[in-house]
Protein backbone atom coordinates (compact mmCIF):
# COMPACT_ATOMS: atom_id res chain seq x y z
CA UNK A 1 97.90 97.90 88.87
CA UNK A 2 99.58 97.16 85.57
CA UNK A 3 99.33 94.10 83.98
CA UNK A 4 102.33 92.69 82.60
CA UNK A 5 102.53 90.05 79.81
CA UNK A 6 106.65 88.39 79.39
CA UNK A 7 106.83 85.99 76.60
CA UNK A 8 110.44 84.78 76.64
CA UNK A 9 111.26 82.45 76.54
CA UNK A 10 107.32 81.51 77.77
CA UNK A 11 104.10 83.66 78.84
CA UNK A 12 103.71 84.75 81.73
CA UNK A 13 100.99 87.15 83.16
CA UNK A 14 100.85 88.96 86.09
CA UNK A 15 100.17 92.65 87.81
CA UNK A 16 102.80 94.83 89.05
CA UNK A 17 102.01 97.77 91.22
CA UNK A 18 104.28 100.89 89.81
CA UNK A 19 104.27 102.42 93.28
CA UNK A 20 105.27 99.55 95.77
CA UNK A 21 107.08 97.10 93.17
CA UNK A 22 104.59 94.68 94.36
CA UNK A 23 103.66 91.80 92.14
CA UNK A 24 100.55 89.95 92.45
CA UNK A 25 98.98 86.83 90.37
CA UNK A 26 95.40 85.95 90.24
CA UNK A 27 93.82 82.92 91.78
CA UNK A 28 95.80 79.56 90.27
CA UNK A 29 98.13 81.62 87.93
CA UNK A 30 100.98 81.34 91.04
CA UNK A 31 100.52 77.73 90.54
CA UNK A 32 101.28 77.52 87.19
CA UNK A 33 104.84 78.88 87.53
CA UNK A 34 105.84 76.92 90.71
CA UNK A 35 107.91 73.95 88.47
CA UNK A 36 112.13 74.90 89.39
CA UNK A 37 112.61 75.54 85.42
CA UNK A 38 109.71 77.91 85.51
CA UNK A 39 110.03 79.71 88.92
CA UNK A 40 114.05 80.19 88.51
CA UNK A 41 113.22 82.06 84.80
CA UNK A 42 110.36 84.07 86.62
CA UNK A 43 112.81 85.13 89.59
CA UNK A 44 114.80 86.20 86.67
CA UNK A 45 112.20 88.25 85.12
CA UNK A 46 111.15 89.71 88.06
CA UNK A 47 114.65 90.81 88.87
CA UNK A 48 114.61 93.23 85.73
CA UNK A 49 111.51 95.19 86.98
């Protein structure tokens, strides 16, 4: 697993498996990032991987 730390336009940490594209969270950090504003800026992020 790789950890992956994106700070813009806020932190957010998370694991990314280079083989399968997967991306996991630990226990509660999913949470965190559920608000619209946050999750539509994550999908974002996660669309540049």
């Amino acid at each position: 697993m790789e950890h992956v730390l994106h700070t813009d336009p806020f932190e957010i940490k998370f694991e990314c498996c280079p083989s399968c594209k997967g991306i996991y969270f630990d226990a509660g950090e999913f949470r965190d990032y559920l608000e619209d504003e946050i999750y539509q800026r994550f999908q974002e992020v996660i669309d540049q991987l």
